[in-house]
Protein backbone atom coordinates (compact mmCIF):
# COMPACT_ATOMS: atom_id res chain seq x y z
CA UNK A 1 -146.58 -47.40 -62.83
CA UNK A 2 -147.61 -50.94 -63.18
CA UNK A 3 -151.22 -51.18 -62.30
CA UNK A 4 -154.19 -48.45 -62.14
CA UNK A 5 -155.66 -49.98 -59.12
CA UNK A 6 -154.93 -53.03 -56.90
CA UNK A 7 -157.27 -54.57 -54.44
CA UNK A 8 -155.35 -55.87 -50.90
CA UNK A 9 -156.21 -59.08 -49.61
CA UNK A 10 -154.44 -60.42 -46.45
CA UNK A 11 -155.90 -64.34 -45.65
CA UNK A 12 -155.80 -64.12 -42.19
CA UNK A 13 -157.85 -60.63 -41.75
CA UNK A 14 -160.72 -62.83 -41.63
CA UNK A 15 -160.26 -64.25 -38.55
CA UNK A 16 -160.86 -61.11 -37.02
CA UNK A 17 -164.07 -61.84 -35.21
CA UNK A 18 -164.81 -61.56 -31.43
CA UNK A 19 -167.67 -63.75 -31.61
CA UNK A 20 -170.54 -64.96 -33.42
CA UNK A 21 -173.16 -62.55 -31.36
CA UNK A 22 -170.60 -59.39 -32.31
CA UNK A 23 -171.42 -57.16 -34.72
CA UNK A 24 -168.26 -56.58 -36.19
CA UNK A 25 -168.37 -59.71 -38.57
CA UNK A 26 -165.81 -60.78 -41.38
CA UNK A 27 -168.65 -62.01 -43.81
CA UNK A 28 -168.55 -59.08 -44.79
CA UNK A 29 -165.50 -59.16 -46.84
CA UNK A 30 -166.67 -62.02 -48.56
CA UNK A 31 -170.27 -60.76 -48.82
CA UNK A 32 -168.28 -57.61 -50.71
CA UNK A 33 -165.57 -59.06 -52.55
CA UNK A 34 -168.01 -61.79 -54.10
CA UNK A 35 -170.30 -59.13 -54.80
CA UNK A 36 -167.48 -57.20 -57.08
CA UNK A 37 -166.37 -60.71 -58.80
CA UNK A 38 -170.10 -61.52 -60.12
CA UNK A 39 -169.95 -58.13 -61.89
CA UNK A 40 -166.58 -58.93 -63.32
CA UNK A 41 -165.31 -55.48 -61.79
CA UNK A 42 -162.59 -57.59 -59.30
CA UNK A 43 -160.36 -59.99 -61.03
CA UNK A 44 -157.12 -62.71 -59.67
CA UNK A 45 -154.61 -60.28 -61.39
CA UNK A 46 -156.20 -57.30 -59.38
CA UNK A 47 -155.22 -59.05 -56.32
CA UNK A 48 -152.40 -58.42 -54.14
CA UNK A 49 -151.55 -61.01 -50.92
CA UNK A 50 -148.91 -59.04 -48.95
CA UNK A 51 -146.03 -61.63 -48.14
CA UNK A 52 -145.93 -60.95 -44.25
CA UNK A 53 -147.60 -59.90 -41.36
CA UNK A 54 -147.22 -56.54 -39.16
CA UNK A 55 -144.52 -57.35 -36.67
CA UNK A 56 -143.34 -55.27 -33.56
CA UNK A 57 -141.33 -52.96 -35.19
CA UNK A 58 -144.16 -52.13 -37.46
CA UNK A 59 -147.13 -52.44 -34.60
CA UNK A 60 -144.68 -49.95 -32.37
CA UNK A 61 -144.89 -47.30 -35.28
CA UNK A 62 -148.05 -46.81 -33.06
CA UNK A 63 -148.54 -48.43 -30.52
CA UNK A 64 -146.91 -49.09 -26.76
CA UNK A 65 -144.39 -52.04 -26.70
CA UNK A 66 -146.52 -52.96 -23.33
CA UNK A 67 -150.05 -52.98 -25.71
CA UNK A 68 -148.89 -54.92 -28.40
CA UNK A 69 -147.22 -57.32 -25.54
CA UNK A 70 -150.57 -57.87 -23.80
CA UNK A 71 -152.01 -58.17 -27.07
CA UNK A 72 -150.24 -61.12 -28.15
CA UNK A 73 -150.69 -62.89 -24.77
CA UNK A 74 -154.84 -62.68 -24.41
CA UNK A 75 -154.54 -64.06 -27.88
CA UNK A 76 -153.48 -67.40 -26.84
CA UNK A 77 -155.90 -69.97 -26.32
CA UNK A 78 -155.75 -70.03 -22.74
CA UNK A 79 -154.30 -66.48 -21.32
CA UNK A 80 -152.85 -66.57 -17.56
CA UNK A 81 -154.92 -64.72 -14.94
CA UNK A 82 -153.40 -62.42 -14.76
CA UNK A 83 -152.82 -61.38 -18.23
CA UNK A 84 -156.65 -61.04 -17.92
CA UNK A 85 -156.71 -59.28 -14.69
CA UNK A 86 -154.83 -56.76 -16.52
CA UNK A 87 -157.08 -56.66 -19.72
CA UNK A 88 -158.86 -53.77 -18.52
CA UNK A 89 -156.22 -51.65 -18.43
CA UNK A 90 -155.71 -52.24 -22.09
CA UNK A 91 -159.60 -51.62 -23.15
CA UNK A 92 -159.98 -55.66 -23.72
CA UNK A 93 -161.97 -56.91 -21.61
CA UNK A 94 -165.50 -55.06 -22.98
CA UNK A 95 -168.47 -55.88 -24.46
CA UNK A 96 -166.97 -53.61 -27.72
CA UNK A 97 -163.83 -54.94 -28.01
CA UNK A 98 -163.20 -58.38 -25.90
CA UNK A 99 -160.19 -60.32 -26.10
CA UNK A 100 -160.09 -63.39 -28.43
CA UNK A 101 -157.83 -66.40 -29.51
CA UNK A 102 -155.51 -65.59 -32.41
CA UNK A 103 -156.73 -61.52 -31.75
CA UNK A 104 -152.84 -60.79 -32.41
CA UNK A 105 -152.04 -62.74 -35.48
CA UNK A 106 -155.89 -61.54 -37.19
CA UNK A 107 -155.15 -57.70 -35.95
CA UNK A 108 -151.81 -58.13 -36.88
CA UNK A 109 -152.76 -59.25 -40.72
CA UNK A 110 -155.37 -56.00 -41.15
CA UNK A 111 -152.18 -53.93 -40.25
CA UNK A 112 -149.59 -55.58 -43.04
CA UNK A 113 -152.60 -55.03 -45.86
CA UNK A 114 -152.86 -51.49 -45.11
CA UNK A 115 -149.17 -50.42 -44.78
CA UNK A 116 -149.11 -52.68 -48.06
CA UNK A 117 -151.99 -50.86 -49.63
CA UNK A 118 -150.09 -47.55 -48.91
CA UNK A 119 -146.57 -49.19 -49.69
CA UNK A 120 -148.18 -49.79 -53.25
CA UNK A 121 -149.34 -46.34 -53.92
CA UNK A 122 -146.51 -44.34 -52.57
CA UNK A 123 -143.30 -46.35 -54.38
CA UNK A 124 -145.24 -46.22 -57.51
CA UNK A 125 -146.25 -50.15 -57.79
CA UNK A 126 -149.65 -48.89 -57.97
CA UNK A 127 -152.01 -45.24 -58.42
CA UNK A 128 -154.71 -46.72 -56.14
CA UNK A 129 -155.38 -49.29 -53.79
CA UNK A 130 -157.94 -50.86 -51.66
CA UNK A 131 -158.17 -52.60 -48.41
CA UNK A 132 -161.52 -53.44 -47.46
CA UNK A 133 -160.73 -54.80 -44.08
CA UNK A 134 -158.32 -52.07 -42.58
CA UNK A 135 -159.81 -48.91 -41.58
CA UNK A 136 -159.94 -49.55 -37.56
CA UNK A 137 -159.70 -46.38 -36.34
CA UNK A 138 -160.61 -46.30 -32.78
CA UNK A 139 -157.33 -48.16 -31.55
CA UNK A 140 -154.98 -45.77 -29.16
CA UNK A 141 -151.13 -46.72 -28.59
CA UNK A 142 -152.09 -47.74 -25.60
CA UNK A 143 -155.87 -49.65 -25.99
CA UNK A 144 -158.58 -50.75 -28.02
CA UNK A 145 -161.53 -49.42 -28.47
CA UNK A 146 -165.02 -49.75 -30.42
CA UNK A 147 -163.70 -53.23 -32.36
CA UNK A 148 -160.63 -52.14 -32.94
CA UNK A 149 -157.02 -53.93 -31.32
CA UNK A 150 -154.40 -52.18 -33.67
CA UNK A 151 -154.75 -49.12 -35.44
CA UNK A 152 -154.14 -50.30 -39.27
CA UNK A 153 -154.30 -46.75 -40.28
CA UNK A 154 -152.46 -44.95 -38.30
CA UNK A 155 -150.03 -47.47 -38.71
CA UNK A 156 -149.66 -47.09 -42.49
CA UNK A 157 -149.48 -43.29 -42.05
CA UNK A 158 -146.92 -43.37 -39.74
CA UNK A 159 -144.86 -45.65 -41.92
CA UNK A 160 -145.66 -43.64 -45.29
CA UNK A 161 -144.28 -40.53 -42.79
CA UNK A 162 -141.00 -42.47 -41.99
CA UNK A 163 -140.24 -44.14 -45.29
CA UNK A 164 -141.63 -41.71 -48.22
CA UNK A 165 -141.48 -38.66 -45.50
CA UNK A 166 -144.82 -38.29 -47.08
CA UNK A 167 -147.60 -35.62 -46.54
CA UNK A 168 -150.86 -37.86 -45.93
CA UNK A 169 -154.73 -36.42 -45.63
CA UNK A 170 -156.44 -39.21 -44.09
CA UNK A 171 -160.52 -38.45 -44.77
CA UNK A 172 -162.94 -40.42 -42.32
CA UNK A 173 -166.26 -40.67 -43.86
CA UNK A 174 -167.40 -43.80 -40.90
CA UNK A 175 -170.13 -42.39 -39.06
CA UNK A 176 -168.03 -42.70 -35.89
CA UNK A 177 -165.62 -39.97 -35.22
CA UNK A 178 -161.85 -41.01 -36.27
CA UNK A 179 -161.10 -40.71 -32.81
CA UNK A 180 -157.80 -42.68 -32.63
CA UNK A 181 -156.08 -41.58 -36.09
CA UNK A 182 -157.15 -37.98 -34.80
CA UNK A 183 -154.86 -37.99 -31.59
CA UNK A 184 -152.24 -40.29 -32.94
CA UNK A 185 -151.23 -37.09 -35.57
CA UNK A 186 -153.04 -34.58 -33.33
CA UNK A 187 -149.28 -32.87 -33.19
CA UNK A 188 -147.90 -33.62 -36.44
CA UNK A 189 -148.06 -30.86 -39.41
CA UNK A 190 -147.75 -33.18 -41.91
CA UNK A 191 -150.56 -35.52 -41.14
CA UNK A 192 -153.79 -33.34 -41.62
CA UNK A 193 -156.86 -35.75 -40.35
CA UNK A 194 -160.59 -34.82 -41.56
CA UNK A 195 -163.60 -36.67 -40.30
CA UNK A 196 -167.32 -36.01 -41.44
CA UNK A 197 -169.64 -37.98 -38.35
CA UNK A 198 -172.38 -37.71 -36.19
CA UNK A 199 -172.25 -35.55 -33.58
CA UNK A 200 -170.40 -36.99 -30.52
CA UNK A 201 -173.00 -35.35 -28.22
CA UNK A 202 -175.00 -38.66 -29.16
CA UNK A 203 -172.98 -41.54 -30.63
CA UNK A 204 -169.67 -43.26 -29.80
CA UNK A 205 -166.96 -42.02 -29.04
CA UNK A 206 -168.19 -39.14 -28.20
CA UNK A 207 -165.27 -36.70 -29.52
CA UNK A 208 -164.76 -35.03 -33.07
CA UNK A 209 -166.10 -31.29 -32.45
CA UNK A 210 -165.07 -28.41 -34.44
CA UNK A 211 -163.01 -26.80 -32.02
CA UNK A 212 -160.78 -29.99 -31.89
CA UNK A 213 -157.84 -28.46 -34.31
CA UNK A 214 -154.63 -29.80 -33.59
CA UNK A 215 -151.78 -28.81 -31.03
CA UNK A 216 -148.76 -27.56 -31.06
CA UNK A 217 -147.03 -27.77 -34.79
CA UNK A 218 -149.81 -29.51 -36.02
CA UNK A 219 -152.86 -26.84 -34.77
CA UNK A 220 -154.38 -26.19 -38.03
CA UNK A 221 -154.25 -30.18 -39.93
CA UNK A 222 -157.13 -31.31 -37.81
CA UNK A 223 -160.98 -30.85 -39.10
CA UNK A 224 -163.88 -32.40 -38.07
CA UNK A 225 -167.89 -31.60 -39.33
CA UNK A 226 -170.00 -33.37 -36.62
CA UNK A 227 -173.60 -33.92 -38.30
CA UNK A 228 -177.22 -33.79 -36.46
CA UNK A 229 -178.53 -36.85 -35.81
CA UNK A 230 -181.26 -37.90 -38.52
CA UNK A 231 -178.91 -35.93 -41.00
CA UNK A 232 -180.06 -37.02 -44.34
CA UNK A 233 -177.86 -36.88 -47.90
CA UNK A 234 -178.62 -33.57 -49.35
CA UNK A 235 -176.94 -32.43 -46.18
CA UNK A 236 -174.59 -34.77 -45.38
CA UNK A 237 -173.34 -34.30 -49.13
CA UNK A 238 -173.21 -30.46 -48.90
CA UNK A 239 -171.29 -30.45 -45.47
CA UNK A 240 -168.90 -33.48 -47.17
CA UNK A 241 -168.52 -31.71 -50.53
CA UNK A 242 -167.78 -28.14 -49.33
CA UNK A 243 -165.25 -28.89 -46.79
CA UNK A 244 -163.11 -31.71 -47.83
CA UNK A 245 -162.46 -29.80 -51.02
CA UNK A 246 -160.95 -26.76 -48.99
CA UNK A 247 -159.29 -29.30 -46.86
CA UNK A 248 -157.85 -30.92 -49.54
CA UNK A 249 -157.16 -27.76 -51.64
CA UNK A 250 -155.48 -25.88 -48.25
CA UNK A 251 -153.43 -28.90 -47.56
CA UNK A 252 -151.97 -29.80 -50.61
CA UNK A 253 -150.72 -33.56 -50.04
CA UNK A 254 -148.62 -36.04 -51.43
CA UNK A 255 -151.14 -39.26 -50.96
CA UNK A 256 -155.24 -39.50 -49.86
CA UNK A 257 -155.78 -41.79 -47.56
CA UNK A 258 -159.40 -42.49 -47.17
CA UNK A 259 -161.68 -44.69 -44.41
CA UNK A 260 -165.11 -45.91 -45.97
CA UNK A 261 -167.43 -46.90 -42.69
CA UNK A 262 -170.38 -47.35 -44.25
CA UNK A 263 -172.38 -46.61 -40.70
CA UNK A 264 -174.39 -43.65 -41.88
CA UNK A 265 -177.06 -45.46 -43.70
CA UNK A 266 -180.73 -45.40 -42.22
CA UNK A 267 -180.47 -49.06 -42.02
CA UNK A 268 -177.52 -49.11 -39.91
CA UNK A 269 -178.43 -50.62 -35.91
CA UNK A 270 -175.09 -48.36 -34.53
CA UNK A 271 -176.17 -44.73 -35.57
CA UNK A 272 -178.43 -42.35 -35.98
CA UNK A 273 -177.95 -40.58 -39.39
CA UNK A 274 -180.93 -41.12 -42.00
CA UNK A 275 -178.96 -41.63 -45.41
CA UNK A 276 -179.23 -43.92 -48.02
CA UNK A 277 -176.77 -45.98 -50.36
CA UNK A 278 -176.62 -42.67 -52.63
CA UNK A 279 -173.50 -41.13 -49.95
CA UNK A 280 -171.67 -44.12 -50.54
CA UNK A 281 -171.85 -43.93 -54.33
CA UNK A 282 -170.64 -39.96 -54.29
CA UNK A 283 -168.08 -39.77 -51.43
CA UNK A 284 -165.53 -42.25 -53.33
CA UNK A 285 -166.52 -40.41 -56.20
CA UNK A 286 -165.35 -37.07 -54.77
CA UNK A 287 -162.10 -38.48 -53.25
CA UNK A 288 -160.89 -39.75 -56.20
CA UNK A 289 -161.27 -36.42 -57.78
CA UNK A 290 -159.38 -35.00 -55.34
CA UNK A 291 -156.60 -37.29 -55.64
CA UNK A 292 -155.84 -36.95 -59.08
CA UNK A 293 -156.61 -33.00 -58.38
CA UNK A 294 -154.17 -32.61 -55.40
CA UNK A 295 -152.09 -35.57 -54.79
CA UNK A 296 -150.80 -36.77 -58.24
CA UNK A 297 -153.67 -39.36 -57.71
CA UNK A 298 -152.20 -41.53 -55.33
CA UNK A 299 -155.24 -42.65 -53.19
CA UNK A 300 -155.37 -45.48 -50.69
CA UNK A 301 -159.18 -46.52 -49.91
CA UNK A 302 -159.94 -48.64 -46.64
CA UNK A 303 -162.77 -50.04 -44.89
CA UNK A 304 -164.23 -49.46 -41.61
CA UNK A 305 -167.70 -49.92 -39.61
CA UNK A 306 -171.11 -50.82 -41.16
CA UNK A 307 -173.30 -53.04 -39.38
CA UNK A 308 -176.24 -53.89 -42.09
CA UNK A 309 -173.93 -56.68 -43.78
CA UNK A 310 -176.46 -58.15 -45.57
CA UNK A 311 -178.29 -55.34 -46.85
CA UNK A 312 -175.62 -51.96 -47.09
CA UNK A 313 -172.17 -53.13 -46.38
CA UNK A 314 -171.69 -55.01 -49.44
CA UNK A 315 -173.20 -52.54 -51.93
CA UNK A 316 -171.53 -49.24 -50.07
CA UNK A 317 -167.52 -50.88 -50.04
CA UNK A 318 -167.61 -52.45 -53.56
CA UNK A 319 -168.59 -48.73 -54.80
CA UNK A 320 -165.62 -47.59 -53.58
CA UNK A 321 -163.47 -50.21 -55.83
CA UNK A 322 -165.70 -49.29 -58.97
CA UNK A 323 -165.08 -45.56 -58.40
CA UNK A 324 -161.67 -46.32 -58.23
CA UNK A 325 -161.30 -48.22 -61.30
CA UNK A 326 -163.82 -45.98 -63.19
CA UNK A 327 -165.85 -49.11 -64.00
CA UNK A 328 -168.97 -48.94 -65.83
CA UNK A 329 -171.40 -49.44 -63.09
CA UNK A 330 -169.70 -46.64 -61.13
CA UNK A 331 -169.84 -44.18 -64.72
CA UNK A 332 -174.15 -45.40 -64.90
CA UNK A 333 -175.10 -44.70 -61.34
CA UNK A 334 -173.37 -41.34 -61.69
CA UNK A 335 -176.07 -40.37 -64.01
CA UNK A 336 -178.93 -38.43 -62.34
CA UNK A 337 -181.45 -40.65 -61.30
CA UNK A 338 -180.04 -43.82 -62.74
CA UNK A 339 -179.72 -47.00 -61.32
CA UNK A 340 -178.58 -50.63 -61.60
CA UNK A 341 -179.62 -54.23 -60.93
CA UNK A 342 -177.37 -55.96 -58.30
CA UNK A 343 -176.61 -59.50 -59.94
CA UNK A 344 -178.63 -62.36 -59.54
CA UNK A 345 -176.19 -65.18 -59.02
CA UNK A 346 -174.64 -63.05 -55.89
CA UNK A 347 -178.49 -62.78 -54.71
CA UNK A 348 -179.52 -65.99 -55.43
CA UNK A 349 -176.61 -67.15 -53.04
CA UNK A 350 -176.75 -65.18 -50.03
CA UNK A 351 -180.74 -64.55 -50.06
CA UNK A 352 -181.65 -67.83 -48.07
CA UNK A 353 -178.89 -66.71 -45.66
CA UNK A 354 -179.97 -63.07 -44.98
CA UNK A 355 -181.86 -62.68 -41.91
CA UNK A 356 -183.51 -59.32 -43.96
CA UNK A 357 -185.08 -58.83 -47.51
CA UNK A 358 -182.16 -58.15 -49.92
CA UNK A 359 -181.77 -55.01 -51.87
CA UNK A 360 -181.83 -56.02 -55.94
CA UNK A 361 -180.93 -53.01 -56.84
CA UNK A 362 -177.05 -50.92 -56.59
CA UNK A 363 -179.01 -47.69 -55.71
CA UNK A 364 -181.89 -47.03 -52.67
CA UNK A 365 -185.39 -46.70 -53.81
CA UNK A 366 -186.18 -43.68 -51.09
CA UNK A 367 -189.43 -42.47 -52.46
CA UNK A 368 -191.26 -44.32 -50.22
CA UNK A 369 -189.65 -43.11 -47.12
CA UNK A 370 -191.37 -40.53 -45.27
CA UNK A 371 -188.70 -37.85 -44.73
CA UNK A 372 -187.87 -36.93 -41.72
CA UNK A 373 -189.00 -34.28 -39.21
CA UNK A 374 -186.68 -30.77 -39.35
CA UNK A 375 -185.52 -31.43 -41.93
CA UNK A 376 -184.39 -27.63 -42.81
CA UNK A 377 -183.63 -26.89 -39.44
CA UNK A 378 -180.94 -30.19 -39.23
CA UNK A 379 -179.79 -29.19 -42.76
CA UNK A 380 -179.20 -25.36 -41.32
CA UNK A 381 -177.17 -27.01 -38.24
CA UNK A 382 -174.97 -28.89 -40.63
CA UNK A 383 -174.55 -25.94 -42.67
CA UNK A 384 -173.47 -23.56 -39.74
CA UNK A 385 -171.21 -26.33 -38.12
CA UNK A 386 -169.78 -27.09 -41.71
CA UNK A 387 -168.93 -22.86 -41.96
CA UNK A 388 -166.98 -22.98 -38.87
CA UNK A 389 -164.97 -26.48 -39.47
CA UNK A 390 -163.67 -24.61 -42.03
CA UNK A 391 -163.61 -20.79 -41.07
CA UNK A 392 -159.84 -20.73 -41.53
CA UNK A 393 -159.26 -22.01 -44.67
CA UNK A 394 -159.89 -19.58 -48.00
């Protein structure tokens, strides 16, 4: 074991953009990483670059030789007609997820840093890693969906299954179902998927109920914990806490691999859950327990949605790398009621640039937020939907 923890940066990840008006936007990873290096908790040597990019015969781990082909040829500068006549077909021609120039290369790049990020874990390089711009989980073999082209995750499980013949638990904690991973390994027994989310009765994509369990070899690796809309973090916390660890626990695997949308928040525009940055301090928190509880500590952390990327996004992914490298900021806001100053180069920066009021502090100030309306009775709903998730597990 060389390294504790390594932090996966592929260049060309941020071109991934499908336009300035999109809310999927790759300041973000700056906004994030910069945040981490004016706190001194991300350093050069922490860095890894992978040395390629996802070609077919990785891409095809997943996805249809006829996707990734159409793919690469709307990603020119100037596609034929009918390549875009044919976009539809593919899921690339909508308002979500349009069709840009260089999509392939940009898609492609997200995919090499998280089958890198996994590489690093499971040959030993590495006991944790992190790739803040993977975690697109929405991608099918066969189209893209809600701002995702390839499927970076399912593409790194797949290849941890092939090479390592690894057992993966892939936890979804964006506030979007983990539709695509879900059906990719919806058969396989040694892929068990787990996604905590809003309710698909409201939000995108509109899947990720309880009774969706697997099929065939692999009925029984599949759980899901839909939460009420307006679901705030006592609850979300209780339904996270007391099912992932019987997940976990029942499933007994050989790596974590974890997605860290940071959607839930109150101040997200996408969703409709009322938490605050407190969720995002405690869920990496409680994966990385159960890494070093279940899986000899081999955890691979990626990113995922959040659309408040001035004011949550930053904060919510650079918690995950200081609960992964037990940094001190991570170890303070752990104490009850504690909190922590953001620092004031990093705000001084990005302030003028933020269309909203930036946060100065690591940790929400929530006492002056009226709580919301049924409360108990959402908190009940959670509770009975978390019971059943997890009926068949001791």
């Amino acid at each position: 074991m060389s390294s504790n923890a390594v932090f996966i940066r592929h260049p060309d990840s941020a071109l991934y953009k499908f336009g300035e008006e999109h809310p999927f936007n790759p300041i973000r990873l700056t906004l994030a990483g910069e945040l981490l290096q004016s706190v001194d908790a991300l350093q050069d040597e922490d860095i890894v670059i992978p040395a390629y990019t996802a070609d077919s015969s990785l891409l095809t781990l997943v996805h249809r030789p006829d996707y990734v082909d159409i793919v690469q040829k709307l990603s020119e500068d100037l596609p034929s007609p009918d390549d875009i006549g044919i976009a539809a077909k593919y899921g690339l021609d909508t308002e979500d997820t349009p069709f840009f120039p260089g999509m392939h290369a940009a898609a492609a790049a997200i995919v090499a840093g998280s089958v890198e990020a996994a590489d690093q874990v499971m040959s030993g390089k590495a006991l944790h890693a992190y790739h803040m711009a993977g975690g697109l989980h929405h991608a099918f073999p066969d189209r893209g969906a809600g701002f995702c082209v390839y499927n970076d995750a399912a593409v790194a499980i797949r290849h941890l299954r092939q090479t390592y013949n690894a057992r993966v638990l892939y936890i979804d904690t964006d506030v979007h179902h983990g539709d695509g991973v879900q059906w990719v390994f919806y058969d396989d027994p040694q892929v068990c998927t787990y996604s905590i989310h809003e309710t698909g009765k409201f939000l995108f994509p509109g899947t990720g109920f309880v009774h969706e369990k697997g099929t065939d070899a692999g009925f029984g690796t599949c759980f899901n914990v839909p939460v009420e809309p307006y679901t705030e973090d006592d609850s979300w916390l209780e339904s996270f806490r007391e099912s992932v660890e019987k997940v976990a626990a029942a499933f007994k695997p050989d790596i974590i691999i974890s997605q860290h949308g940071c959607d839930a928040h109150a101040y997200d525009p996408l969703s409709h859950i009322h938490c605050s940055m407190r969720i995002y301090k405690e869920m990496p928190a409680i994966i990385h327990q159960l890494a070093h509880r279940y899986a000899g500590g081999r955890w691979t952390a990626l990113g995922g949605g959040g659309y408040d990327i001035w004011r949550v996004v930053p904060r919510a992914w650079s918690l995950v790398w200081l609960a992964m490298t037990d940094h001190s900021i991570a170890a303070a806001l752990a104490e009850e009621g504690s909190n922590a100053p953001l620092p004031q180069p990093w705000l001084d920066k990005w302030k003028s640039l933020s269309p909203e009021e930036l946060p100065e502090w690591w940790l929400d100030d929530w006492s002056e937020v009226p709580a919301i309306p049924r409360r108990e009775e959402i908190a009940n709903k959670n509770r009975a939907i978390r019971l059943i998730a997890v009926q068949d597990l001791a």
